[in-house]
PDB file of N, CA and C in Angstrom:
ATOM      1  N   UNK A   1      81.924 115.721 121.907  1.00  0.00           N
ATOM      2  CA  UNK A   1      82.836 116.301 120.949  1.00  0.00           C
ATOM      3  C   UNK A   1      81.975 116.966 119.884  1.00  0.00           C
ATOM      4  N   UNK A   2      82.420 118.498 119.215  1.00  0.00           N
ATOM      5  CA  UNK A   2      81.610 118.912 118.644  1.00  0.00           C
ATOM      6  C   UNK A   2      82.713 119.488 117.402  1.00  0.00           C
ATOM      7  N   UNK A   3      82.209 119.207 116.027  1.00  0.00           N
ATOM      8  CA  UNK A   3      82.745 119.928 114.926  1.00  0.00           C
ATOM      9  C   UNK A   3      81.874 120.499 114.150  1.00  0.00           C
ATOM     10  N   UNK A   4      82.531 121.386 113.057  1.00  0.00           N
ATOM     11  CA  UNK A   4      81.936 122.327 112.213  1.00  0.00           C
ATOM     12  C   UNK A   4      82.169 121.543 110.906  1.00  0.00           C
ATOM     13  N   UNK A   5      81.556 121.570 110.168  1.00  0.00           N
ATOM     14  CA  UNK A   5      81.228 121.055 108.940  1.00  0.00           C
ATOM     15  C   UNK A   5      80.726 121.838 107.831  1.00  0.00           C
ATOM     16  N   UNK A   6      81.104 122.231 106.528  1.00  0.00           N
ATOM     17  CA  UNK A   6      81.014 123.143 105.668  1.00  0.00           C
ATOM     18  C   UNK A   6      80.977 122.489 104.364  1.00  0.00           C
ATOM     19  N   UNK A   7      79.834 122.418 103.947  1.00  0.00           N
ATOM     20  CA  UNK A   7      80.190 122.213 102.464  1.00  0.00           C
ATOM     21  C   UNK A   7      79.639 123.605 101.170  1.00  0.00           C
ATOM     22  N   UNK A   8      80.010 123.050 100.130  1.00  0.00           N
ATOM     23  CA  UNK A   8      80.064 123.884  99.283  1.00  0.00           C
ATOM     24  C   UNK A   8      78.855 124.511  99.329  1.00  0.00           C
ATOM     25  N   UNK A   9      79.000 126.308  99.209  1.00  0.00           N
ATOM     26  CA  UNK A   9      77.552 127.064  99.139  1.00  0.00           C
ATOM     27  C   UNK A   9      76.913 126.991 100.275  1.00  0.00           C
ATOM     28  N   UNK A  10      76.951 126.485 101.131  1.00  0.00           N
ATOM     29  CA  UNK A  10      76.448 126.569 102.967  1.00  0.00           C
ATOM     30  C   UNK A  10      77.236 127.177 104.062  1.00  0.00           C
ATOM     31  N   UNK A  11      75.845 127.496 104.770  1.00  0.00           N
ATOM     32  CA  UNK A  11      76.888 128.107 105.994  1.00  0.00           C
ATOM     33  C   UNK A  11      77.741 126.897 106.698  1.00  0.00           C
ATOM     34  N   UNK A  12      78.703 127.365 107.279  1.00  0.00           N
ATOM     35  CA  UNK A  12      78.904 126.124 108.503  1.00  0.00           C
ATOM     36  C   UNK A  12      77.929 125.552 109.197  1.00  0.00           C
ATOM     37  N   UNK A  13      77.949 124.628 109.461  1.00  0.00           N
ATOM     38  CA  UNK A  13      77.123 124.153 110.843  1.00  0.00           C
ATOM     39  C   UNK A  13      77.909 122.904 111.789  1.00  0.00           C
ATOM     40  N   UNK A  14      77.202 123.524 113.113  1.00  0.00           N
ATOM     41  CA  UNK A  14      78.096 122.705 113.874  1.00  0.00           C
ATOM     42  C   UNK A  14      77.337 121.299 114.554  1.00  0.00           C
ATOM     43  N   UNK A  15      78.021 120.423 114.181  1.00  0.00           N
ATOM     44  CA  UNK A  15      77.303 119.158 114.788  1.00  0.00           C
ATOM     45  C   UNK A  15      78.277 117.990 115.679  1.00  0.00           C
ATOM     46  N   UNK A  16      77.368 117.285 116.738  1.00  0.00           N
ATOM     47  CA  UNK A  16      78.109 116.617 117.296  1.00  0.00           C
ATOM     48  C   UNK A  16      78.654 115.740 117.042  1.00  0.00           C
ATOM     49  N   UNK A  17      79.735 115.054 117.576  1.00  0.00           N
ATOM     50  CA  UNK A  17      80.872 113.651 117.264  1.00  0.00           C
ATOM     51  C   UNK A  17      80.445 113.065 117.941  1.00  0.00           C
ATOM     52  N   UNK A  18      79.986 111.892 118.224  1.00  0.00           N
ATOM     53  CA  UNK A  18      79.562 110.800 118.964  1.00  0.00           C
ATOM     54  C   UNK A  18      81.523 109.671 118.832  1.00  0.00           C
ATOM     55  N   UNK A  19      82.385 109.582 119.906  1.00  0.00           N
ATOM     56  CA  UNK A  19      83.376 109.103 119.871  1.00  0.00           C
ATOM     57  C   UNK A  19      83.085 107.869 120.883  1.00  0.00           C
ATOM     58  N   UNK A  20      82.601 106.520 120.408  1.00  0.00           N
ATOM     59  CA  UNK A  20      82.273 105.439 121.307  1.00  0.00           C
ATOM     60  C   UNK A  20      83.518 104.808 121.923  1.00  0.00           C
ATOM     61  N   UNK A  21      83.632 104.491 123.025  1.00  0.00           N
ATOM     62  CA  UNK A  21      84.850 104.087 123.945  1.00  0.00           C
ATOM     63  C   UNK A  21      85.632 103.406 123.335  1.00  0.00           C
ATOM     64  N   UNK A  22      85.317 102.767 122.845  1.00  0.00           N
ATOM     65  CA  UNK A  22      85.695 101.252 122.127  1.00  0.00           C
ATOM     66  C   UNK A  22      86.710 101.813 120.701  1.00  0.00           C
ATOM     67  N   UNK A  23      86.219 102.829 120.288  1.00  0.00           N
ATOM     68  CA  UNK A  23      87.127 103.386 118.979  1.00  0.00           C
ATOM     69  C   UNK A  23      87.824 104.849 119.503  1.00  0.00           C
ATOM     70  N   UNK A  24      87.532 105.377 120.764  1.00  0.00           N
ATOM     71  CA  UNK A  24      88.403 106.183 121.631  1.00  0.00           C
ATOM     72  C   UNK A  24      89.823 105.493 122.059  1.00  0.00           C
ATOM     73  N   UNK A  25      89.890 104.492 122.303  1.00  0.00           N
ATOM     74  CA  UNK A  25      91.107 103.438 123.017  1.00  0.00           C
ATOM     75  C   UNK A  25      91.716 103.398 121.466  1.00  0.00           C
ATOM     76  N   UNK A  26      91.671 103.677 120.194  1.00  0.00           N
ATOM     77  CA  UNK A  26      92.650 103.651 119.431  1.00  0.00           C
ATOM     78  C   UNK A  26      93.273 102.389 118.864  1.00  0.00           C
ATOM     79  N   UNK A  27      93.364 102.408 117.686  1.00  0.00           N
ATOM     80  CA  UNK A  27      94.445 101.137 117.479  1.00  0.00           C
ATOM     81  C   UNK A  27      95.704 101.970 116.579  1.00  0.00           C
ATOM     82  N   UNK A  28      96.916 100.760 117.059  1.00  0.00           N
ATOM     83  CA  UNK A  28      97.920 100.926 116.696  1.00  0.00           C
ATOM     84  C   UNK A  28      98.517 100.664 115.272  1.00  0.00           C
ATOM     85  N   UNK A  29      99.262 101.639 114.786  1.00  0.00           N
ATOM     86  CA  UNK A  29      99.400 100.928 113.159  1.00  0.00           C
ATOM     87  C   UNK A  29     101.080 101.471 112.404  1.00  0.00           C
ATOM     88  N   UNK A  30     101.491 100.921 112.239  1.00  0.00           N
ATOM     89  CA  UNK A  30     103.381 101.157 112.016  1.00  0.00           C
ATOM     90  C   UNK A  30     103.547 101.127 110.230  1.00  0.00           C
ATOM     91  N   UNK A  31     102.325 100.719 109.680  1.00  0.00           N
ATOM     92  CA  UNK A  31     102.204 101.120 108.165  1.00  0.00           C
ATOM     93  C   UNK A  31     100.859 101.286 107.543  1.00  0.00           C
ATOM     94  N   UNK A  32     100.750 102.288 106.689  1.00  0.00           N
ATOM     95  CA  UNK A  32      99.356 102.373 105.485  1.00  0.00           C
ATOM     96  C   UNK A  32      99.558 101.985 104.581  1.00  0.00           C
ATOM     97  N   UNK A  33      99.031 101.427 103.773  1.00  0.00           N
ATOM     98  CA  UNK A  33      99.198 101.169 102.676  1.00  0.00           C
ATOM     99  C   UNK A  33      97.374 101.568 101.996  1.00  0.00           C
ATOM    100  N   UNK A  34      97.734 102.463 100.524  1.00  0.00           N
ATOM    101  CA  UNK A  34      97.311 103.016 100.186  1.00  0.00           C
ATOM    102  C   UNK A  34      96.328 102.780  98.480  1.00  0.00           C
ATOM    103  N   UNK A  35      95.325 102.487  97.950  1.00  0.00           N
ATOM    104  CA  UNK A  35      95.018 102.564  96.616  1.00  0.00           C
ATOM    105  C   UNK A  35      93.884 103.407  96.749  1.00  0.00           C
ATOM    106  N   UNK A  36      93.775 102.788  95.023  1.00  0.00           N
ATOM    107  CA  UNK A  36      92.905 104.235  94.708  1.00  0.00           C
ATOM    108  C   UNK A  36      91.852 103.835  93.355  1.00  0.00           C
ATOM    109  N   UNK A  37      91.018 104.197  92.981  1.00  0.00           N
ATOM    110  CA  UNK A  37      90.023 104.517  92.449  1.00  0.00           C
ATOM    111  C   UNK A  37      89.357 105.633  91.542  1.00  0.00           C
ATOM    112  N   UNK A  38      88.969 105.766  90.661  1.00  0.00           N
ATOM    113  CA  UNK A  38      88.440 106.969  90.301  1.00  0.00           C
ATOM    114  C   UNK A  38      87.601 107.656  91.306  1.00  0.00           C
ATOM    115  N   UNK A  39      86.970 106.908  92.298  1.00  0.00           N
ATOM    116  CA  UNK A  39      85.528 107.408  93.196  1.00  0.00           C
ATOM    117  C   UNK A  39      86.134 107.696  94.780  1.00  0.00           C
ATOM    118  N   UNK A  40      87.043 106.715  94.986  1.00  0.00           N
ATOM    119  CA  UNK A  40      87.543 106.523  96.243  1.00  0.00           C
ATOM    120  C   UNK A  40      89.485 106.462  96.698  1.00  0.00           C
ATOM    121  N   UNK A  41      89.592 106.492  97.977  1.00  0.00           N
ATOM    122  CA  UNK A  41      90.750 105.858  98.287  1.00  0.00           C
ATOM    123  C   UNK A  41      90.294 105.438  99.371  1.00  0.00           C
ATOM    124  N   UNK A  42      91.316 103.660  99.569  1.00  0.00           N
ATOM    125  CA  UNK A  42      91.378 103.422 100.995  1.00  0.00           C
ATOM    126  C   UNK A  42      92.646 103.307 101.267  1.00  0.00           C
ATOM    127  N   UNK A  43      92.650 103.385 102.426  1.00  0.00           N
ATOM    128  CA  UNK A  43      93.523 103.411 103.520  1.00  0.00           C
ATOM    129  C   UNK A  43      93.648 102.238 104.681  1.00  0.00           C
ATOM    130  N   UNK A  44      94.567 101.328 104.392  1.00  0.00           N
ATOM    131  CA  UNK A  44      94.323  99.974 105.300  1.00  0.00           C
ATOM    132  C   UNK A  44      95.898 100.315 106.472  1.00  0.00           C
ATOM    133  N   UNK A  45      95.686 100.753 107.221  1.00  0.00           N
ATOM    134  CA  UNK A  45      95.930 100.962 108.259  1.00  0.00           C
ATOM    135  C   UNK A  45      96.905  99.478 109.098  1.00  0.00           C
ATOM    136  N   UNK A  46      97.796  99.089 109.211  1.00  0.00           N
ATOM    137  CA  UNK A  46      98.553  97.678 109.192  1.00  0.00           C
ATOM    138  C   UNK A  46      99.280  97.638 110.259  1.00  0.00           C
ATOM    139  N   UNK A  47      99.175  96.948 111.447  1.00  0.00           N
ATOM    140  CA  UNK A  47     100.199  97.156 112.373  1.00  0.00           C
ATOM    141  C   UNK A  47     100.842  95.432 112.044  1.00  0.00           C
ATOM    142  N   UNK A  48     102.334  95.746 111.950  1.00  0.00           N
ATOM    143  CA  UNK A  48     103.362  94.612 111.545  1.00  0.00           C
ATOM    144  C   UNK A  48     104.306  94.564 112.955  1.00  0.00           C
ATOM    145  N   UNK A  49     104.281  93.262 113.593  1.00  0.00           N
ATOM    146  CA  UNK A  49     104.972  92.958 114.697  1.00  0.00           C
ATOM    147  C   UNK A  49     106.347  92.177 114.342  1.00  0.00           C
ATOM    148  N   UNK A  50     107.363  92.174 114.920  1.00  0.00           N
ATOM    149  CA  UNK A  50     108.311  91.979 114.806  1.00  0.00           C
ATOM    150  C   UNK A  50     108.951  90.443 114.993  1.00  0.00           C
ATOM    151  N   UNK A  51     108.985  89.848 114.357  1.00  0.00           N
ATOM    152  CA  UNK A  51     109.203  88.491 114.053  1.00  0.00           C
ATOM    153  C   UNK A  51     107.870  87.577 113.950  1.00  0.00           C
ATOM    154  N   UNK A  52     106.884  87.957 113.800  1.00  0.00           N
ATOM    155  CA  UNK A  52     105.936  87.782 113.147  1.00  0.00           C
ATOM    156  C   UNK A  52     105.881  87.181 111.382  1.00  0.00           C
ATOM    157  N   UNK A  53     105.228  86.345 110.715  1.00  0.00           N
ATOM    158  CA  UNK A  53     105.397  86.245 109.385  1.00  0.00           C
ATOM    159  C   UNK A  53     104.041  86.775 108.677  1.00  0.00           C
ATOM    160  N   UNK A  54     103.202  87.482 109.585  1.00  0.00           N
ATOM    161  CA  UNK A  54     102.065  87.708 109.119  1.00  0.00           C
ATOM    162  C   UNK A  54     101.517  89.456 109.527  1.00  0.00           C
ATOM    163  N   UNK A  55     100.827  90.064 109.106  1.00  0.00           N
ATOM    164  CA  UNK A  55     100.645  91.632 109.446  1.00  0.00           C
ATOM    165  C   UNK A  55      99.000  91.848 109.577  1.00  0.00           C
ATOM    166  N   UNK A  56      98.473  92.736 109.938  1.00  0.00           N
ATOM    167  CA  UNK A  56      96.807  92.841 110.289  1.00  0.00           C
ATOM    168  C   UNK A  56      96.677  94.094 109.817  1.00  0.00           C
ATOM    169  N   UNK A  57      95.485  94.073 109.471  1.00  0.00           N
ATOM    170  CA  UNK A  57      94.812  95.214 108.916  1.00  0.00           C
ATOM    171  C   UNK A  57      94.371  95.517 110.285  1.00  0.00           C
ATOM    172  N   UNK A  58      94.742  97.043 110.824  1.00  0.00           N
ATOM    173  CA  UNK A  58      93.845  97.249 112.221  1.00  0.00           C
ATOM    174  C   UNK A  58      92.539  98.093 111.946  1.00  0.00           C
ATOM    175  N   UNK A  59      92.609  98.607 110.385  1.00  0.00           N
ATOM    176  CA  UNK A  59      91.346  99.752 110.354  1.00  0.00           C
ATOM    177  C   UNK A  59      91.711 100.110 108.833  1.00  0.00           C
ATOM    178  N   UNK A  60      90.414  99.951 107.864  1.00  0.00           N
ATOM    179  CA  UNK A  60      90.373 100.538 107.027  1.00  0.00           C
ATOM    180  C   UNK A  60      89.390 101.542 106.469  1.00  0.00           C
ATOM    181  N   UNK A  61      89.857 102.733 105.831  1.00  0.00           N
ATOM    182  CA  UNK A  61      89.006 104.116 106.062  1.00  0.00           C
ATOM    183  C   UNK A  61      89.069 104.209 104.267  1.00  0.00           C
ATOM    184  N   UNK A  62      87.881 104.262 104.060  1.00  0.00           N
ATOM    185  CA  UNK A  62      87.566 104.418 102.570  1.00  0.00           C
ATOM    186  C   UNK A  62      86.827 106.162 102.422  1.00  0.00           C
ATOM    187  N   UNK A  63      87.497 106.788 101.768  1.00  0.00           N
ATOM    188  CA  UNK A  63      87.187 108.275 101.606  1.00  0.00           C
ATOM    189  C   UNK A  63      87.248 108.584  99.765  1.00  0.00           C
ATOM    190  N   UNK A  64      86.384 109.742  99.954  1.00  0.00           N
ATOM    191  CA  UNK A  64      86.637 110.625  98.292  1.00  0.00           C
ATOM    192  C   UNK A  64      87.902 111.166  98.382  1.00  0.00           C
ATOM    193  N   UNK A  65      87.877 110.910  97.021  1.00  0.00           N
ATOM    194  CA  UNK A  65      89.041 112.202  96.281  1.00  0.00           C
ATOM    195  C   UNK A  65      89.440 113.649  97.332  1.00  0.00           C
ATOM    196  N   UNK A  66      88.209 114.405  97.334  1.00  0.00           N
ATOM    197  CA  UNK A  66      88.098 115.535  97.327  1.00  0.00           C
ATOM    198  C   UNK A  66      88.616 115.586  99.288  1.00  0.00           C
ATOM    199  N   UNK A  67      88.028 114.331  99.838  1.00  0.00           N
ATOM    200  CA  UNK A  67      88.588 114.167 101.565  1.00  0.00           C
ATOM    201  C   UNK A  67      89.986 113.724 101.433  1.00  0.00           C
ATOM    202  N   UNK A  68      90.581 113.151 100.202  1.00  0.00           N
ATOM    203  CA  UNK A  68      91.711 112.899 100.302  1.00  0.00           C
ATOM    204  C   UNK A  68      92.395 114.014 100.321  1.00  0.00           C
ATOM    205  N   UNK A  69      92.296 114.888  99.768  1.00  0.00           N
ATOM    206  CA  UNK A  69      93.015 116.133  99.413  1.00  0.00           C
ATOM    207  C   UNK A  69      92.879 116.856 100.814  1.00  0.00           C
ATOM    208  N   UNK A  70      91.958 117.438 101.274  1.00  0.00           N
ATOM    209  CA  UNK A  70      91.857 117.600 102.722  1.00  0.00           C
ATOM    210  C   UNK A  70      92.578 117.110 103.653  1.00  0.00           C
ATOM    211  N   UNK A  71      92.192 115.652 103.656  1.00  0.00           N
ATOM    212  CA  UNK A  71      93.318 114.906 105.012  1.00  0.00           C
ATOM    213  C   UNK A  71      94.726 115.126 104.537  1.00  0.00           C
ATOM    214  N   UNK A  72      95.138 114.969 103.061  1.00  0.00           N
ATOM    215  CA  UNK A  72      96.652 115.835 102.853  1.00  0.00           C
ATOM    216  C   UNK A  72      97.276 117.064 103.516  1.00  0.00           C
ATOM    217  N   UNK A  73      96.288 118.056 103.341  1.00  0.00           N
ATOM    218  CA  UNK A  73      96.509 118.866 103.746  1.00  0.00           C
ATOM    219  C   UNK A  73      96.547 119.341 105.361  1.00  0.00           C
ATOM    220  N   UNK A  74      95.705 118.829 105.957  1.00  0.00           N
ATOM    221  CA  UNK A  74      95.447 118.360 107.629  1.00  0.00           C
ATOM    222  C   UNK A  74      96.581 117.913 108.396  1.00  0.00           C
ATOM    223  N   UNK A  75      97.148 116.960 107.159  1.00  0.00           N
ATOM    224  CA  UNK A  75      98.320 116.160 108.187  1.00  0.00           C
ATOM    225  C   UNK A  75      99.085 116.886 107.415  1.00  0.00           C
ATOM    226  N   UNK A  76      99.850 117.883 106.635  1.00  0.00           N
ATOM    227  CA  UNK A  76     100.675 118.640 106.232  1.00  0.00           C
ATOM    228  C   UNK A  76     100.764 119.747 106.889  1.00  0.00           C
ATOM    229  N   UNK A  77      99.830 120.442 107.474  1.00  0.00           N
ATOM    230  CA  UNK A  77      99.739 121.133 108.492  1.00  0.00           C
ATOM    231  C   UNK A  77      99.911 121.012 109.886  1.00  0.00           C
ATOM    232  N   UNK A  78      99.688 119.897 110.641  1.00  0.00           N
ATOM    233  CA  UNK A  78      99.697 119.324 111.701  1.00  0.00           C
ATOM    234  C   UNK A  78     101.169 119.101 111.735  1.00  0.00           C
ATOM    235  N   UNK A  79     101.682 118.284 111.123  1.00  0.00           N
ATOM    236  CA  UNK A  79     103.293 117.961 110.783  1.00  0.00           C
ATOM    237  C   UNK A  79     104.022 119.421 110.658  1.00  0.00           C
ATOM    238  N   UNK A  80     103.506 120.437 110.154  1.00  0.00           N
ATOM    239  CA  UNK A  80     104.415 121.751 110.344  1.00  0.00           C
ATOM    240  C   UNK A  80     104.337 122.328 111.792  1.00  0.00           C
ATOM    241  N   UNK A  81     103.319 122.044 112.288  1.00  0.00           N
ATOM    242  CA  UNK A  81     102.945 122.746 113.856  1.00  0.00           C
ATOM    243  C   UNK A  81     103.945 121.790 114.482  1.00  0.00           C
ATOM    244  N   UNK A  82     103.740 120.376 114.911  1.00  0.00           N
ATOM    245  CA  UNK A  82     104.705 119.524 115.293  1.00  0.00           C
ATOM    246  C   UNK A  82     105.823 119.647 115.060  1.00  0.00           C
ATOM    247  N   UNK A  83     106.399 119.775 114.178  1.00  0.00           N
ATOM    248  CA  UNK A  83     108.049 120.236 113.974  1.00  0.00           C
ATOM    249  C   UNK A  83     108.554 121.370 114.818  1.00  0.00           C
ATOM    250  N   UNK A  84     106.892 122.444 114.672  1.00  0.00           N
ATOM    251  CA  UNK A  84     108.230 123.750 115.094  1.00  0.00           C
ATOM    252  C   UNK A  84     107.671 123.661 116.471  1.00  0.00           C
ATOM    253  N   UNK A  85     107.511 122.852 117.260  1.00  0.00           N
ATOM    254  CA  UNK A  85     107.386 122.526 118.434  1.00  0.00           C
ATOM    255  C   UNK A  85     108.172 121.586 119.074  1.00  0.00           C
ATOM    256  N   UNK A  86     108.489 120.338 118.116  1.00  0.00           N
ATOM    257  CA  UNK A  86     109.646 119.396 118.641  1.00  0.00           C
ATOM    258  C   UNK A  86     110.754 119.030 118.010  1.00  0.00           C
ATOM    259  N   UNK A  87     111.138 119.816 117.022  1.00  0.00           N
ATOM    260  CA  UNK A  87     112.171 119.237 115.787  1.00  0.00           C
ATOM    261  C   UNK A  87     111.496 118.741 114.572  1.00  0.00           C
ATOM    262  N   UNK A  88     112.370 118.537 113.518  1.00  0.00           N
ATOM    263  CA  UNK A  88     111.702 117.742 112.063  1.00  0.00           C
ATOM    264  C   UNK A  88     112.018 116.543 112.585  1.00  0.00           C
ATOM    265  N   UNK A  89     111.303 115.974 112.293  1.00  0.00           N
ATOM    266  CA  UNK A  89     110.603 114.269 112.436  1.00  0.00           C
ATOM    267  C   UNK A  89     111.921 113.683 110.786  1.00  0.00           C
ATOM    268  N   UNK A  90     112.669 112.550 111.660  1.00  0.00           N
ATOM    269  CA  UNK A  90     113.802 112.009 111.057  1.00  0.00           C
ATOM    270  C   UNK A  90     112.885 110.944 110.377  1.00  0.00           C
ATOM    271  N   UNK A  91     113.346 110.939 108.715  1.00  0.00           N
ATOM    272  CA  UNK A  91     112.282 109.987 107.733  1.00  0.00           C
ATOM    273  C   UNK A  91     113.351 109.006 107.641  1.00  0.00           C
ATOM    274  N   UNK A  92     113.798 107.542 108.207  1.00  0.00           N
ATOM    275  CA  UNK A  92     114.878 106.591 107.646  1.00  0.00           C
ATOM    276  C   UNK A  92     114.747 106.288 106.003  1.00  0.00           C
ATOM    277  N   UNK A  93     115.874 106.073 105.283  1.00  0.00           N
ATOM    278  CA  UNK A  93     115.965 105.692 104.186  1.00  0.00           C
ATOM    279  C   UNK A  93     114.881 104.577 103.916  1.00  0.00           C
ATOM    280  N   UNK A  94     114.487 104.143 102.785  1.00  0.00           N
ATOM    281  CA  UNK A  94     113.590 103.158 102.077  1.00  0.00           C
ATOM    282  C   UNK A  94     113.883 102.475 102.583  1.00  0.00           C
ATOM    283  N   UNK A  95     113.334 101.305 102.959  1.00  0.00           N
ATOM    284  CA  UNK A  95     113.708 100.297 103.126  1.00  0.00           C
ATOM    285  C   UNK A  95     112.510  99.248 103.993  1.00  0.00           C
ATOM    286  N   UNK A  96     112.851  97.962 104.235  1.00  0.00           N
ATOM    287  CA  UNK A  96     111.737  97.523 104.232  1.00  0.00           C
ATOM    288  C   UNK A  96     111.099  97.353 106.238  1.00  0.00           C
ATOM    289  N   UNK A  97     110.263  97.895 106.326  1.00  0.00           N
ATOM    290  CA  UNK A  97     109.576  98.192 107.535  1.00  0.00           C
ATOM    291  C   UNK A  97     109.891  97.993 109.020  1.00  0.00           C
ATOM    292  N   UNK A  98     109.981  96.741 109.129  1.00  0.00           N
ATOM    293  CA  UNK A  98     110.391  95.937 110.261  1.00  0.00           C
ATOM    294  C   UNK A  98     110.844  94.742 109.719  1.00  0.00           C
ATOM    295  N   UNK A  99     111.863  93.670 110.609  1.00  0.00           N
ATOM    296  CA  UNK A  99     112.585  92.506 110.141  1.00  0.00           C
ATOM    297  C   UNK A  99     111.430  91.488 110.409  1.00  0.00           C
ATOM    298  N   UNK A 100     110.840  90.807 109.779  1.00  0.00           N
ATOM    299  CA  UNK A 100     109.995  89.664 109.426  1.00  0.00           C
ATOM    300  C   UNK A 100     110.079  88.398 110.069  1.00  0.00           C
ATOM    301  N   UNK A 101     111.358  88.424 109.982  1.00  0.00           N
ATOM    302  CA  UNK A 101     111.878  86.813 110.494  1.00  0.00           C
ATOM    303  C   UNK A 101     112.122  86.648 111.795  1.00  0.00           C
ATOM    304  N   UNK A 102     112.515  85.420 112.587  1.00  0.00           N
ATOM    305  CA  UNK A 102     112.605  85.249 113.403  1.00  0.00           C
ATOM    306  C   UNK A 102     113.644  85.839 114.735  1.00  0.00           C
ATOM    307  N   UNK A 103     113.246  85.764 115.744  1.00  0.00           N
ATOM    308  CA  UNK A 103     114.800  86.468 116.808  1.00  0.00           C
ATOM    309  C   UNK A 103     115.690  86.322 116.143  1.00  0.00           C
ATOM    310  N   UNK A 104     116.748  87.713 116.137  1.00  0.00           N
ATOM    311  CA  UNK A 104     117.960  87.524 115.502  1.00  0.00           C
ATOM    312  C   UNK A 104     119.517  87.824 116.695  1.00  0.00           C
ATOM    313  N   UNK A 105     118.415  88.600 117.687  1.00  0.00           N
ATOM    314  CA  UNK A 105     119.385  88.603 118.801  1.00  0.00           C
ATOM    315  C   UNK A 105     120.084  88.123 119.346  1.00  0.00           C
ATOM    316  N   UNK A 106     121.159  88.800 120.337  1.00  0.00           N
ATOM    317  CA  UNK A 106     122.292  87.650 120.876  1.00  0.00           C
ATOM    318  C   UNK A 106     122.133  87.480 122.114  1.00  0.00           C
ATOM    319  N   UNK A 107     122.185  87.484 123.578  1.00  0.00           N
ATOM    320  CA  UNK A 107     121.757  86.865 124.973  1.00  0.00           C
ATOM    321  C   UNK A 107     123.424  86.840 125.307  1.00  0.00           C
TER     322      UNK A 107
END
């Protein structure tokens, strides 16, 4: 995998991605939760299972300011291409994530 990389006052240059198998296979995550810093933000990445009383951090990504603003914009863009390719993506009202508690189902 190969990207271009640009910072301020330089040409581009293109360098390789090294993507190890192990972080290719992906993890799954159904909430972020987000703070912040004068220097930094992280990003703790949370997959919450469903009658579960407990939630996991699957990956947390600590970035600058200045990458925050970027990845805003990345996934604001990406999300406009996606729409006008499959519909606007339905946002449910507030509310709280998944149900916490135990089976509530009926049989």
């Amino acid at each position: 995998m190969a990207g271009n990389v640009n910072f301020p006052g330089d040409t581009p240059q293109r360098i390789d991605i090294e993507l190890p198998e192990e972080v290719a296979e992906g993890r799954y995550a159904n909430l972020v939760m987000i703070a912040h810093s004068a220097e930094e933000f992280i990003l703790d990445f949370i997959r919450i299972m469903p009658g579960l009383p407990k939630a996991r951090v699957q990956s947390r990504i600590i970035i600058t300011p200045s990458h925050a603003k970027r990845l805003l914009r990345a996934l604001a863009d990406n999300i406009s291409r996606y729409e006008a390719t499959y519909g606007e993506i339905e946002v449910p009202e507030a509310g709280p994530p998944i149900h916490f508690g135990g089976p509530s189902g009926e049989a």
